[in-house]
PDB file of N, CA and C in Angstrom:
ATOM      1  N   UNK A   1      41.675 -34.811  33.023  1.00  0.00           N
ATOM      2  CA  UNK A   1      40.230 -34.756  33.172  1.00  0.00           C
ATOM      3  C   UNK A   1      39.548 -34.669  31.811  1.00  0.00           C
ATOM      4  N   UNK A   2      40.254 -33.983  31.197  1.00  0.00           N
ATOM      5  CA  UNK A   2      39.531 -33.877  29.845  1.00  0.00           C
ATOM      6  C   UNK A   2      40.123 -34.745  28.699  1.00  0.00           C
ATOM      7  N   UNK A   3      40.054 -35.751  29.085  1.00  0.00           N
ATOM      8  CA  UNK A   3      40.814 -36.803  27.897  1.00  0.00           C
ATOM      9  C   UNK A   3      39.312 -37.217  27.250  1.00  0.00           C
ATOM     10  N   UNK A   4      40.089 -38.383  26.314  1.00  0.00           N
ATOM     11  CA  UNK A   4      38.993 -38.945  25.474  1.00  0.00           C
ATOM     12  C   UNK A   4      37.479 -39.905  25.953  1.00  0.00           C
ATOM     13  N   UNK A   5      38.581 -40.469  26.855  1.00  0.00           N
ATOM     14  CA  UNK A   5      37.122 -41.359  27.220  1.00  0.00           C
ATOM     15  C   UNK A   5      35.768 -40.548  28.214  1.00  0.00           C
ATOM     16  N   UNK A   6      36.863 -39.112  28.738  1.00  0.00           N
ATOM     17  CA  UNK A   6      35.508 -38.772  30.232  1.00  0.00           C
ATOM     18  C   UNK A   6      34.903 -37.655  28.724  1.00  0.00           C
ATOM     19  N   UNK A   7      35.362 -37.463  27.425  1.00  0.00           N
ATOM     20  CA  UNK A   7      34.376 -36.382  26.815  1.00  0.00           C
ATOM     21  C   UNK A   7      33.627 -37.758  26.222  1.00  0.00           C
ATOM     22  N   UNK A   8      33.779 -38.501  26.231  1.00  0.00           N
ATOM     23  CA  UNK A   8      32.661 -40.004  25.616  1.00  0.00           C
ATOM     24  C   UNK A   8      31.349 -39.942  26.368  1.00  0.00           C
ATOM     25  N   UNK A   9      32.234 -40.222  27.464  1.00  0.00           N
ATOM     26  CA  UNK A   9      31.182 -40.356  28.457  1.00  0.00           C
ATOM     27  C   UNK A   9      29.690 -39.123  28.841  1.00  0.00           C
ATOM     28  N   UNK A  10      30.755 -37.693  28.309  1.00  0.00           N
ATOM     29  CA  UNK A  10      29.852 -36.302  28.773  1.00  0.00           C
ATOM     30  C   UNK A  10      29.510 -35.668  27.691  1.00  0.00           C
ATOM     31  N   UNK A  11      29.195 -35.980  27.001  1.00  0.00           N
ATOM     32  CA  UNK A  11      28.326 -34.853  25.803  1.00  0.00           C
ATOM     33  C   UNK A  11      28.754 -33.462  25.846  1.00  0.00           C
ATOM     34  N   UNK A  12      28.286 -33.334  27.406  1.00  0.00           N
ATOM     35  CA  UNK A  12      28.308 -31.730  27.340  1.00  0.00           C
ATOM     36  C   UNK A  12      29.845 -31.251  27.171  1.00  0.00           C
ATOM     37  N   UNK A  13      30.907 -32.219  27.854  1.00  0.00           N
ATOM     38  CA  UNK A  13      32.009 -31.734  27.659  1.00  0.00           C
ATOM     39  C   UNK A  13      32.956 -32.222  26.121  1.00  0.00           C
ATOM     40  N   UNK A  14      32.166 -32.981  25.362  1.00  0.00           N
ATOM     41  CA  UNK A  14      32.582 -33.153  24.014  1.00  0.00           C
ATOM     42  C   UNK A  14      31.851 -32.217  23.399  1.00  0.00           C
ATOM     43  N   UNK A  15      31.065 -31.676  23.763  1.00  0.00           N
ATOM     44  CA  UNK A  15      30.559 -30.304  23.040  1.00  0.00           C
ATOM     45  C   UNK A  15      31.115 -29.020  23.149  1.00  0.00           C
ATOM     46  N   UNK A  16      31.211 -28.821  24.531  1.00  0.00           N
ATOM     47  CA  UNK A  16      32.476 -27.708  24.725  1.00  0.00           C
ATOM     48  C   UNK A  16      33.466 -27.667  24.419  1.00  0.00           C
ATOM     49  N   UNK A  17      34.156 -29.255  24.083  1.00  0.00           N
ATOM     50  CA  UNK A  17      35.565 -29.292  23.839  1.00  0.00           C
ATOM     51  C   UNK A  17      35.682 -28.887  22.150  1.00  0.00           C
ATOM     52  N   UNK A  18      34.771 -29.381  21.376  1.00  0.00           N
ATOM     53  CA  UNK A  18      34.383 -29.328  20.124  1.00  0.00           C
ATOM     54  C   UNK A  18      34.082 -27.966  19.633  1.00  0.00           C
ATOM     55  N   UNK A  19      33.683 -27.299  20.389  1.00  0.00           N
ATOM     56  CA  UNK A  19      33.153 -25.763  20.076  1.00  0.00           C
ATOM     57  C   UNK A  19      34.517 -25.040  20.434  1.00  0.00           C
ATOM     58  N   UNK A  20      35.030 -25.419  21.391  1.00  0.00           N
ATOM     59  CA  UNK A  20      36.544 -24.236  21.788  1.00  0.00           C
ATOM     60  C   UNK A  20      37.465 -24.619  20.863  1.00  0.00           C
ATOM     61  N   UNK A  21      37.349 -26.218  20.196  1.00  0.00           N
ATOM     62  CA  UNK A  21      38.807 -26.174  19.036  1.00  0.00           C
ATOM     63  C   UNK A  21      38.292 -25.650  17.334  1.00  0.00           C
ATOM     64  N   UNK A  22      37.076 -26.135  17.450  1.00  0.00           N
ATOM     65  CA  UNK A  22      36.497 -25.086  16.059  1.00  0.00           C
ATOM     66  C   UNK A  22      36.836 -23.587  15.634  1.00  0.00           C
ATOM     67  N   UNK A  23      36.574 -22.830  16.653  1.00  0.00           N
ATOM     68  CA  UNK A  23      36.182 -21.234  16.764  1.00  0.00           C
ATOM     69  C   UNK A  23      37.597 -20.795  17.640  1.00  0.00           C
ATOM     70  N   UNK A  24      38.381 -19.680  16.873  1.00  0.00           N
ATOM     71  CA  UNK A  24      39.020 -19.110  17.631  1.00  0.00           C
ATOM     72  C   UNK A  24      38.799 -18.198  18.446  1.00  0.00           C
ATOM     73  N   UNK A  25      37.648 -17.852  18.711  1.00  0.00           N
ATOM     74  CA  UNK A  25      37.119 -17.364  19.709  1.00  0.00           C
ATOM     75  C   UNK A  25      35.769 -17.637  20.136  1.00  0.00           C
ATOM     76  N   UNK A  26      35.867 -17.825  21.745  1.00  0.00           N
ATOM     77  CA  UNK A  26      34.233 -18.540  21.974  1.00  0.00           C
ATOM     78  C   UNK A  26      34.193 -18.056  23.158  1.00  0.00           C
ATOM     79  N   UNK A  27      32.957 -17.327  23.434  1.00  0.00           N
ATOM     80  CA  UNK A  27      32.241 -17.000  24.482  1.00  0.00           C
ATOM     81  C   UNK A  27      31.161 -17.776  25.391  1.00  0.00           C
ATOM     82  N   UNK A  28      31.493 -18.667  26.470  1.00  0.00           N
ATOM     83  CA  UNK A  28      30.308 -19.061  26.705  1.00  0.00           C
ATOM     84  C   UNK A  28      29.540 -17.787  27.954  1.00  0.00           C
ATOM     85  N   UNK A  29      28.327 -17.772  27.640  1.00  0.00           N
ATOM     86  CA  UNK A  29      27.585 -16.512  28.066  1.00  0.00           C
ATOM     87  C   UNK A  29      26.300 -16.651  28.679  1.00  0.00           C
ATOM     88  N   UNK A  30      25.900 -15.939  29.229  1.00  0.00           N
ATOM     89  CA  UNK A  30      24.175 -15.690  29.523  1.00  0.00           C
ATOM     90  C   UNK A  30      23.698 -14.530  28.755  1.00  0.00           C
ATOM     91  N   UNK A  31      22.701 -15.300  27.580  1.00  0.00           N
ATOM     92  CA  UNK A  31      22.295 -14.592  26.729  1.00  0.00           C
ATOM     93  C   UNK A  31      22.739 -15.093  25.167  1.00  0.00           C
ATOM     94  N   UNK A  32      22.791 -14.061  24.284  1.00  0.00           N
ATOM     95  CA  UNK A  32      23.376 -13.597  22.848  1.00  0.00           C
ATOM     96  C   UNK A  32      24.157 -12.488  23.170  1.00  0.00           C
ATOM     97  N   UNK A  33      25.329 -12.374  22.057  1.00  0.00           N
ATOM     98  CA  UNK A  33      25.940 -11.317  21.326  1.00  0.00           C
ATOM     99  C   UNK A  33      25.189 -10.386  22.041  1.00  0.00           C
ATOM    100  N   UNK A  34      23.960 -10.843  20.991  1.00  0.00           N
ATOM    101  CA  UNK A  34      22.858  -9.679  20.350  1.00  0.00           C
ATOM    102  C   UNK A  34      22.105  -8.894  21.772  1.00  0.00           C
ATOM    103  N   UNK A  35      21.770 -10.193  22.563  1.00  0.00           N
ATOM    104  CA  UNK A  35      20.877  -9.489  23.654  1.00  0.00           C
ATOM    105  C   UNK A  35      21.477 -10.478  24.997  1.00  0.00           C
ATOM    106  N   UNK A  36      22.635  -9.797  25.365  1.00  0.00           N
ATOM    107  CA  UNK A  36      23.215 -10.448  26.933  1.00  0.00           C
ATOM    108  C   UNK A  36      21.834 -10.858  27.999  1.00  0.00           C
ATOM    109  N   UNK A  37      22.340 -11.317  28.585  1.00  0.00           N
ATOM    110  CA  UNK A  37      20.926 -11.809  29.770  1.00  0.00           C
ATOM    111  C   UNK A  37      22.083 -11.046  31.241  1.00  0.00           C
ATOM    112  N   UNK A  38      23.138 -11.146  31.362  1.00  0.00           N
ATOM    113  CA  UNK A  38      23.555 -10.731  32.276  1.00  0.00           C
ATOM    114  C   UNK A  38      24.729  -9.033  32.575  1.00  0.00           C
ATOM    115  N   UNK A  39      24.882  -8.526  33.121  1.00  0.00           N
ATOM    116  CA  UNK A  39      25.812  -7.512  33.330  1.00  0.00           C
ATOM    117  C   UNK A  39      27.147  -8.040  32.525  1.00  0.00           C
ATOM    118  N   UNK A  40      27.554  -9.482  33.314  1.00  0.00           N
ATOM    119  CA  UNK A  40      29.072  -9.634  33.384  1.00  0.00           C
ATOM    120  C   UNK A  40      29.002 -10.176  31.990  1.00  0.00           C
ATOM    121  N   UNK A  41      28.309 -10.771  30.697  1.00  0.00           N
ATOM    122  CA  UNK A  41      27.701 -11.227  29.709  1.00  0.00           C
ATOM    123  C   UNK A  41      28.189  -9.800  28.811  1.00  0.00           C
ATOM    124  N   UNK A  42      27.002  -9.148  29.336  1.00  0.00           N
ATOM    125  CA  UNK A  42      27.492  -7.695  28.505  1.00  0.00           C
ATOM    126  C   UNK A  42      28.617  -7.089  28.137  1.00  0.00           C
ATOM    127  N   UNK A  43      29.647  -6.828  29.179  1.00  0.00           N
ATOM    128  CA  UNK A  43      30.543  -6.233  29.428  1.00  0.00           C
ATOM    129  C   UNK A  43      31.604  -6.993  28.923  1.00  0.00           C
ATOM    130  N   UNK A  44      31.662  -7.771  28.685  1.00  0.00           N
ATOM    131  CA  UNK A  44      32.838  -9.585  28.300  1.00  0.00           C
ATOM    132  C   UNK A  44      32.595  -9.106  26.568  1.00  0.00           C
ATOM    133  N   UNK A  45      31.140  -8.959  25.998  1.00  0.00           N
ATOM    134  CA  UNK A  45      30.774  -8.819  24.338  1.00  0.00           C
ATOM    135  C   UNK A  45      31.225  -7.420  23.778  1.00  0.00           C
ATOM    136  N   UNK A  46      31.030  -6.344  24.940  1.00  0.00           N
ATOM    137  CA  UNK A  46      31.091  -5.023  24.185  1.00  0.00           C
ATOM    138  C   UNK A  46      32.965  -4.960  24.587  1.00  0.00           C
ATOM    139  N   UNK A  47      33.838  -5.742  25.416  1.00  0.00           N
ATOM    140  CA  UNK A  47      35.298  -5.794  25.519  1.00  0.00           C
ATOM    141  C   UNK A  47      35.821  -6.353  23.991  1.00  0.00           C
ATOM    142  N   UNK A  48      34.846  -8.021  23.491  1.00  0.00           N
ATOM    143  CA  UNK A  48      35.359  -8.635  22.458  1.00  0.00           C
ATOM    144  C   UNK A  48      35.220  -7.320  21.187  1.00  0.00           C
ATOM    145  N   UNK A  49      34.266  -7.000  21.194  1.00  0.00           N
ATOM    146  CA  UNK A  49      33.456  -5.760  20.172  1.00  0.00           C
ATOM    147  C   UNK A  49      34.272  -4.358  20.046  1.00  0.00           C
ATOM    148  N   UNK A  50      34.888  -4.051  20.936  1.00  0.00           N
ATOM    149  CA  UNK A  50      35.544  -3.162  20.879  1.00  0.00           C
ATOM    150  C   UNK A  50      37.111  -3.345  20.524  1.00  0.00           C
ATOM    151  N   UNK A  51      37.692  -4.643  20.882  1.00  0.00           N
ATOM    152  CA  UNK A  51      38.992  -4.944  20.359  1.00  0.00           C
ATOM    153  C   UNK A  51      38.557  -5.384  18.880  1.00  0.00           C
ATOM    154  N   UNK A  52      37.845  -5.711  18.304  1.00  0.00           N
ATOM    155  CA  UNK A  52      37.066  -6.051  17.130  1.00  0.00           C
ATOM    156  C   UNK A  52      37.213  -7.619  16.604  1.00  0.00           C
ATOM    157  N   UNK A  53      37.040  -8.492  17.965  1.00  0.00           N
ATOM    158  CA  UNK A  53      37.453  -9.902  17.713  1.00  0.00           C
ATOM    159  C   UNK A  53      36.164 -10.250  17.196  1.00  0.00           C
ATOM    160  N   UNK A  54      36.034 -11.054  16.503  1.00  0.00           N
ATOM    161  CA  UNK A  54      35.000 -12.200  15.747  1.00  0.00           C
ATOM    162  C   UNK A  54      35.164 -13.110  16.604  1.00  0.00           C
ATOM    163  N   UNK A  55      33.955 -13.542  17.042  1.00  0.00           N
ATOM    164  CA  UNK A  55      33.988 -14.713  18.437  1.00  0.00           C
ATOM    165  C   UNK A  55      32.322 -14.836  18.441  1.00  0.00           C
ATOM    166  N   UNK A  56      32.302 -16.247  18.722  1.00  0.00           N
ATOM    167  CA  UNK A  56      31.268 -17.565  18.965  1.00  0.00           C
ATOM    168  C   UNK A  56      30.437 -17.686  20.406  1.00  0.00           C
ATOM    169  N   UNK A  57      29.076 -16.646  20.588  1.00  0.00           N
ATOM    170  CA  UNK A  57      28.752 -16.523  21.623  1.00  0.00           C
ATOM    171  C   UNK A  57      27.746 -17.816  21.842  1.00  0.00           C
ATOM    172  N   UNK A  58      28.088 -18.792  23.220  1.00  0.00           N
ATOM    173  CA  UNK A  58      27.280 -19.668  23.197  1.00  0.00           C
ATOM    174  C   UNK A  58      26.118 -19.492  24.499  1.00  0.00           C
ATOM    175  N   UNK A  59      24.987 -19.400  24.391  1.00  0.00           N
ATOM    176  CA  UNK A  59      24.117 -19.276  25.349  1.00  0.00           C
ATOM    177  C   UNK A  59      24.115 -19.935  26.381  1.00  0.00           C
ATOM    178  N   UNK A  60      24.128 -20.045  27.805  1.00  0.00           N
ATOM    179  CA  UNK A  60      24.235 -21.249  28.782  1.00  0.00           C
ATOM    180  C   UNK A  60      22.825 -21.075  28.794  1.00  0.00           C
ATOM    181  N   UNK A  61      22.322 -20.079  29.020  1.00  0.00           N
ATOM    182  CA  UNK A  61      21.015 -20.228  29.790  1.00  0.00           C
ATOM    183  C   UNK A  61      19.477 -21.323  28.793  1.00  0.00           C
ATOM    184  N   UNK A  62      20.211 -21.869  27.803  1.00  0.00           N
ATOM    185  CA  UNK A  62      19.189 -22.438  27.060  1.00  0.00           C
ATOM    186  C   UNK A  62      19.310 -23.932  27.392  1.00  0.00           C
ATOM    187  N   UNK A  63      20.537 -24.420  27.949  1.00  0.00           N
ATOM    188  CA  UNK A  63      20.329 -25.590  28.554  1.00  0.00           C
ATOM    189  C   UNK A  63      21.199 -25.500  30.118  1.00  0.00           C
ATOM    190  N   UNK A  64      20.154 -25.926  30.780  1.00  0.00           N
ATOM    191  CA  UNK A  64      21.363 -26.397  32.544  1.00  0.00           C
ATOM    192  C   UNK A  64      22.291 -27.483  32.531  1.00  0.00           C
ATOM    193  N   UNK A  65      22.296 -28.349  32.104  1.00  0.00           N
ATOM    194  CA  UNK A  65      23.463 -29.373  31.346  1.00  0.00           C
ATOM    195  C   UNK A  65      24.638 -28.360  31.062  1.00  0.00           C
ATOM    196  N   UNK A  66      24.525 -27.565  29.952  1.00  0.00           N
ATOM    197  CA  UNK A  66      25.628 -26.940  29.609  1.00  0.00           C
ATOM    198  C   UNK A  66      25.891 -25.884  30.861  1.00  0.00           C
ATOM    199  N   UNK A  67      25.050 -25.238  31.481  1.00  0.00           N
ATOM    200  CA  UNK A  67      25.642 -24.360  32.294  1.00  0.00           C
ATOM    201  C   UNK A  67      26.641 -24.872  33.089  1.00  0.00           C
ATOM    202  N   UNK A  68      25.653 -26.183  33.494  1.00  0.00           N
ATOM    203  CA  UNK A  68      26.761 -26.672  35.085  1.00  0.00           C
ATOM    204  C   UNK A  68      28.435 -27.350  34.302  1.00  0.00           C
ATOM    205  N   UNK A  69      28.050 -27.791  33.346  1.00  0.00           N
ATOM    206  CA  UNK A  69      29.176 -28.481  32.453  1.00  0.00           C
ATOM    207  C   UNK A  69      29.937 -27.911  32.278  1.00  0.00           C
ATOM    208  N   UNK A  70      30.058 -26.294  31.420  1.00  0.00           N
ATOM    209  CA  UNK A  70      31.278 -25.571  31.837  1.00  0.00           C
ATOM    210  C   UNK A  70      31.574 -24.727  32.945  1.00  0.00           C
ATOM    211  N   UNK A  71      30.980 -25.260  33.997  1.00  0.00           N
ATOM    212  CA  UNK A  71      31.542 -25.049  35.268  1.00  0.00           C
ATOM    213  C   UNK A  71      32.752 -25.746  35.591  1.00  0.00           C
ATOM    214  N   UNK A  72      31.959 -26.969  35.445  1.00  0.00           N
ATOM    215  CA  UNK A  72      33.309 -28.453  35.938  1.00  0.00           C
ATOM    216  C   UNK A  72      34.159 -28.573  34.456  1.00  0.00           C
ATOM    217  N   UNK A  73      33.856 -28.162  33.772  1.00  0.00           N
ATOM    218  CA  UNK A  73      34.995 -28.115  32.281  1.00  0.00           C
ATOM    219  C   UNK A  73      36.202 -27.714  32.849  1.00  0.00           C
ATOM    220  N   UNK A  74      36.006 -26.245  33.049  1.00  0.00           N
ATOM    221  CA  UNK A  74      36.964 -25.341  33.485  1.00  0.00           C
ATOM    222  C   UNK A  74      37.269 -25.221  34.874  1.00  0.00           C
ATOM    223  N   UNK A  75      36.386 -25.683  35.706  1.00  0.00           N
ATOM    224  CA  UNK A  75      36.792 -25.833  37.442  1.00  0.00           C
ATOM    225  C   UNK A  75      36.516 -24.005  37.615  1.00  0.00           C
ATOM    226  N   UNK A  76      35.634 -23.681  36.996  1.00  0.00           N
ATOM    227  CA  UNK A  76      35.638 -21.897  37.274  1.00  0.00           C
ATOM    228  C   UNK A  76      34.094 -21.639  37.038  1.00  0.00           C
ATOM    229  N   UNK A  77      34.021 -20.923  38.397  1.00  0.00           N
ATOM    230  CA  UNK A  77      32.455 -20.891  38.859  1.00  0.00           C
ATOM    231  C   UNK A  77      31.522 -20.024  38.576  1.00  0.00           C
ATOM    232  N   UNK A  78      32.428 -19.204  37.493  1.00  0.00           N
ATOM    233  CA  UNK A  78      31.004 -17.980  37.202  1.00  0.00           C
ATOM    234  C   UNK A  78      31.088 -18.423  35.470  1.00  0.00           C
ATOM    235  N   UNK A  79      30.196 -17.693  35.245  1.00  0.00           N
ATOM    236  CA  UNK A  79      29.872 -17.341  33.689  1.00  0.00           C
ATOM    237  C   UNK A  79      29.856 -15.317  33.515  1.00  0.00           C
ATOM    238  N   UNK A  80      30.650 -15.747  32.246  1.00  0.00           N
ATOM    239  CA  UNK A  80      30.819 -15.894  31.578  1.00  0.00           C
ATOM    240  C   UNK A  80      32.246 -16.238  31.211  1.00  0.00           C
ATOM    241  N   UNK A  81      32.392 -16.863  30.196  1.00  0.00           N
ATOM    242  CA  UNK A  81      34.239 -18.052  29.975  1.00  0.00           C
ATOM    243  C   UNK A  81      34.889 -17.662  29.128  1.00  0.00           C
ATOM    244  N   UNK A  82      35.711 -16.853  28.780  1.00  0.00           N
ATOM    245  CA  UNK A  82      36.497 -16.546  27.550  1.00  0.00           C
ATOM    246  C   UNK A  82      37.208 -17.307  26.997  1.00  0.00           C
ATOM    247  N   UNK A  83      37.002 -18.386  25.738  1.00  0.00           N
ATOM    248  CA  UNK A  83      38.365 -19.243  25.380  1.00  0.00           C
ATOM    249  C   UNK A  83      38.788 -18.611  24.004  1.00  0.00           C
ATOM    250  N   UNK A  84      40.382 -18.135  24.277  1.00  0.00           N
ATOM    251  CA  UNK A  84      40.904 -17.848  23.268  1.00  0.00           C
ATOM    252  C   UNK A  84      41.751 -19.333  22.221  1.00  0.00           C
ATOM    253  N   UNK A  85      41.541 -19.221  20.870  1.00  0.00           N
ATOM    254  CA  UNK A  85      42.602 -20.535  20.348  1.00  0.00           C
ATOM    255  C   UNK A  85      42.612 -21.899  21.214  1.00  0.00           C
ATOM    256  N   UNK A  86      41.474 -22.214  22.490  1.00  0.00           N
ATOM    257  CA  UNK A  86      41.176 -23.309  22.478  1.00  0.00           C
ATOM    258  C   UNK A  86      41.180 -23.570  24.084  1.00  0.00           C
ATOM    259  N   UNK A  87      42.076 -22.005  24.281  1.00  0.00           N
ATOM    260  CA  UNK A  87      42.639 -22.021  25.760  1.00  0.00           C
ATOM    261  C   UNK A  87      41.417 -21.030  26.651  1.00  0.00           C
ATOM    262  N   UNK A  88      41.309 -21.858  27.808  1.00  0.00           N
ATOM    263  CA  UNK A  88      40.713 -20.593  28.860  1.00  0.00           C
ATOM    264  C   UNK A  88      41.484 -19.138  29.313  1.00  0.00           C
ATOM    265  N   UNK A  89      40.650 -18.211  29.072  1.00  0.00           N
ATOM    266  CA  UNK A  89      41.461 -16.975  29.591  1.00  0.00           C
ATOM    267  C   UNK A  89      40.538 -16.744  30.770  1.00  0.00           C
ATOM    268  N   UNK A  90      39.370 -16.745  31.533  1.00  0.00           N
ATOM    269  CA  UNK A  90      38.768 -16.378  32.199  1.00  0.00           C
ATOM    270  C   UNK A  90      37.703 -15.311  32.232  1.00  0.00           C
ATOM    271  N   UNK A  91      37.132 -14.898  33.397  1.00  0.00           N
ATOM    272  CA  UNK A  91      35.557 -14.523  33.231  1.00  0.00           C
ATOM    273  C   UNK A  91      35.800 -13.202  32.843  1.00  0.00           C
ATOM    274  N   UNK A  92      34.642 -12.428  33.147  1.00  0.00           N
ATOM    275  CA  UNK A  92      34.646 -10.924  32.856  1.00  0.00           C
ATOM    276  C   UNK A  92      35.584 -10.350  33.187  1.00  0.00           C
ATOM    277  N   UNK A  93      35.633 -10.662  34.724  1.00  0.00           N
ATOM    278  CA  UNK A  93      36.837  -9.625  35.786  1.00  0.00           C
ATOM    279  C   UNK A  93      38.501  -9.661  34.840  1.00  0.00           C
ATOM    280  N   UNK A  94      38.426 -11.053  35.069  1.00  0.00           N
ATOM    281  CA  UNK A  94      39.935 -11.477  34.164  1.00  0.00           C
ATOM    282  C   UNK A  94      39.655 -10.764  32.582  1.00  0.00           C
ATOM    283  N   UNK A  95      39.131 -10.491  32.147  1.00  0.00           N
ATOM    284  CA  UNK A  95      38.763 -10.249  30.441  1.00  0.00           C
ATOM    285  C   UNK A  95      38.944  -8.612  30.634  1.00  0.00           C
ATOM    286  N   UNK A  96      38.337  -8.227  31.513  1.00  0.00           N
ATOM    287  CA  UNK A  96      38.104  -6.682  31.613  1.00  0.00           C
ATOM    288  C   UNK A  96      39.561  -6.178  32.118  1.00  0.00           C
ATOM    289  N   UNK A  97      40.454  -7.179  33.330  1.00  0.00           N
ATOM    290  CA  UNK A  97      41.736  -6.434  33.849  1.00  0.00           C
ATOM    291  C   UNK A  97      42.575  -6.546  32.037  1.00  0.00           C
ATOM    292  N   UNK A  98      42.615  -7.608  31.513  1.00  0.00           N
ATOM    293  CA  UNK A  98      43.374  -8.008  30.444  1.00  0.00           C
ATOM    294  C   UNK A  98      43.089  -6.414  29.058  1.00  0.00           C
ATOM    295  N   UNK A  99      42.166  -6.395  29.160  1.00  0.00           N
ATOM    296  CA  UNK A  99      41.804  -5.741  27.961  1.00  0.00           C
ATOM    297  C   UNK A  99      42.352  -4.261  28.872  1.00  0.00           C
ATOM    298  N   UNK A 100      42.385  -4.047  29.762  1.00  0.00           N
ATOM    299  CA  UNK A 100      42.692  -2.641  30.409  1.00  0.00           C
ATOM    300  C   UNK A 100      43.930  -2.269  29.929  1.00  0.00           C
ATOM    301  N   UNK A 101      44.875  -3.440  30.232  1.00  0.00           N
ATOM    302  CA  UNK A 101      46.239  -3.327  30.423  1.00  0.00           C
ATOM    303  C   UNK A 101      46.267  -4.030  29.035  1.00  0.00           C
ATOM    304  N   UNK A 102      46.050  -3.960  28.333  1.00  0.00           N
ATOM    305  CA  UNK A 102      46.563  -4.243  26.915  1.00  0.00           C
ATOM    306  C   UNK A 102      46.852  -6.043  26.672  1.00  0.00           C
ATOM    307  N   UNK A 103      46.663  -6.698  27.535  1.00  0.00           N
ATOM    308  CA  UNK A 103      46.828  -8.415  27.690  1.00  0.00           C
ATOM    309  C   UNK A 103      46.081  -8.850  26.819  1.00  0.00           C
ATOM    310  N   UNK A 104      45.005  -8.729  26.709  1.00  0.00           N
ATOM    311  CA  UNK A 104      43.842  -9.427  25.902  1.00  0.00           C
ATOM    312  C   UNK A 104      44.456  -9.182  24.453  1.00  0.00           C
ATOM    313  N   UNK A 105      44.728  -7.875  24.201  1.00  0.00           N
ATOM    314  CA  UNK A 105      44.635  -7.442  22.168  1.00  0.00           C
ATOM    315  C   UNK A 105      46.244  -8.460  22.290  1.00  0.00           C
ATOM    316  N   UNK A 106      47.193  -8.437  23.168  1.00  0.00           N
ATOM    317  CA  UNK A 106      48.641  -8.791  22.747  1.00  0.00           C
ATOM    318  C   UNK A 106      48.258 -10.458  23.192  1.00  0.00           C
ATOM    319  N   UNK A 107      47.735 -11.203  23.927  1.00  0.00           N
ATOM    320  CA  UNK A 107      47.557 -12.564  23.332  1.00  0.00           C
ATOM    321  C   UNK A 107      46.815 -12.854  21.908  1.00  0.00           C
ATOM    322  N   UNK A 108      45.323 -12.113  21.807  1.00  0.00           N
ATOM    323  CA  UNK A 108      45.057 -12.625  20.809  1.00  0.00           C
ATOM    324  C   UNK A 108      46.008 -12.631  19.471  1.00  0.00           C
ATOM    325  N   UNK A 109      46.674 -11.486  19.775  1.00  0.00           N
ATOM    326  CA  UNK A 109      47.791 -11.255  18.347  1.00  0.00           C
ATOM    327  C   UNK A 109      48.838 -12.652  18.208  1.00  0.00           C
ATOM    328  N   UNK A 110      49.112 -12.766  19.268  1.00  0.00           N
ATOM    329  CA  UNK A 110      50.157 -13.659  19.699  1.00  0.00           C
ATOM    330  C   UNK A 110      49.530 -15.118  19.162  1.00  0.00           C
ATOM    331  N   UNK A 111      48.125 -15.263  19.433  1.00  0.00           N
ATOM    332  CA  UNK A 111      48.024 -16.277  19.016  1.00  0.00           C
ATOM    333  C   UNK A 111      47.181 -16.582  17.518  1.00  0.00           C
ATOM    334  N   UNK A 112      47.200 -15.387  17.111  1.00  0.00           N
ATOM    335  CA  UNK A 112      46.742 -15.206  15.167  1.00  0.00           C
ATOM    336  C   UNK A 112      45.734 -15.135  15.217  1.00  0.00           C
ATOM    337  N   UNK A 113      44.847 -14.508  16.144  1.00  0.00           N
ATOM    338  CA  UNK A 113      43.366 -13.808  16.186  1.00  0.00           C
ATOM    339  C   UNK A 113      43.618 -12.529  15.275  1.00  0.00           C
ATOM    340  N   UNK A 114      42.522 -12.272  14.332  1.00  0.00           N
ATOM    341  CA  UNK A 114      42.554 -11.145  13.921  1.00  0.00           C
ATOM    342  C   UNK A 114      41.828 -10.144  14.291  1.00  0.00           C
ATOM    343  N   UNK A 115      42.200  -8.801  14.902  1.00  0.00           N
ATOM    344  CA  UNK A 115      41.936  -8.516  15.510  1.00  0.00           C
ATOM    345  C   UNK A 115      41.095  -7.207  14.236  1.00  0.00           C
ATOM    346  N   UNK A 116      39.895  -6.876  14.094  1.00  0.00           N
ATOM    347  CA  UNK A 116      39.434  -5.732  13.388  1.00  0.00           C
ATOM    348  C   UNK A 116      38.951  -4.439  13.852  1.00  0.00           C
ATOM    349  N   UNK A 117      38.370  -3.179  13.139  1.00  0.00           N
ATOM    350  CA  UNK A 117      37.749  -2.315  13.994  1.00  0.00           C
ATOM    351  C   UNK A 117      36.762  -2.451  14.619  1.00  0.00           C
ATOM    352  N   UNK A 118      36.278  -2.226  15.411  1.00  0.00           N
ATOM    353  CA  UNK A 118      34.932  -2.217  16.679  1.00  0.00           C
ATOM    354  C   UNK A 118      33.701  -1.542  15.350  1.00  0.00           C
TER     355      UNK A 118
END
């Protein structure tokens, strides 16, 4: 699905695809970092913030193109999207069980995220 010619064709998904291999860490979100627009938004930034990852929060709510786009990117129906090193890890729920149980800090390590203080 995500080959060359259907990101030709979709902007939005040559933009997403372009933003997740740039940034080793990328948030797509409702809101900023700075000022979440949603609960599950919040809780996904102050998880990255507290393991002390450096990560790329991208706003959905500034275009509907992009919202619905990484919907069908990822085939996963909520926002907010965690991609670690290029890969989907999943929304809040998935981000929040991971970081509980120690999953989240031992992939990012695994995959040469540096991980700093909160």
């Amino acid at each position: 699905m995500n080959d060359t010619a259907t990101q030709a064709a979709d902007p939005v998904h040559a933009f997403i695809a372009d933003t997740v291999s740039q940034h080793d860490v990328v948030l797509f979100m409702k809101g900023t970092p700075d000022q979440p627009r949603c609960g599950f938004s919040s809780l996904a930034v102050q998880i990255l913030d507290h393991v002390g990852a450096a990560f790329v929060g991208v706003d959905v709510l500034q275009d509907e193109s992009l919202r619905e786009g990484i919907k069908a990117f990822t085939d996963w129906p909520t926002i907010p999207q965690l991609y670690v090193k290029g890969e989907f890890v999943g929304g809040s729920d998935i981000v929040r069980e991971m970081f509980q149980s120690g999953e989240l800090q031992a992939l990012m390590s695994e995959k040469g995220v540096v991980l700093g203080e909160a």
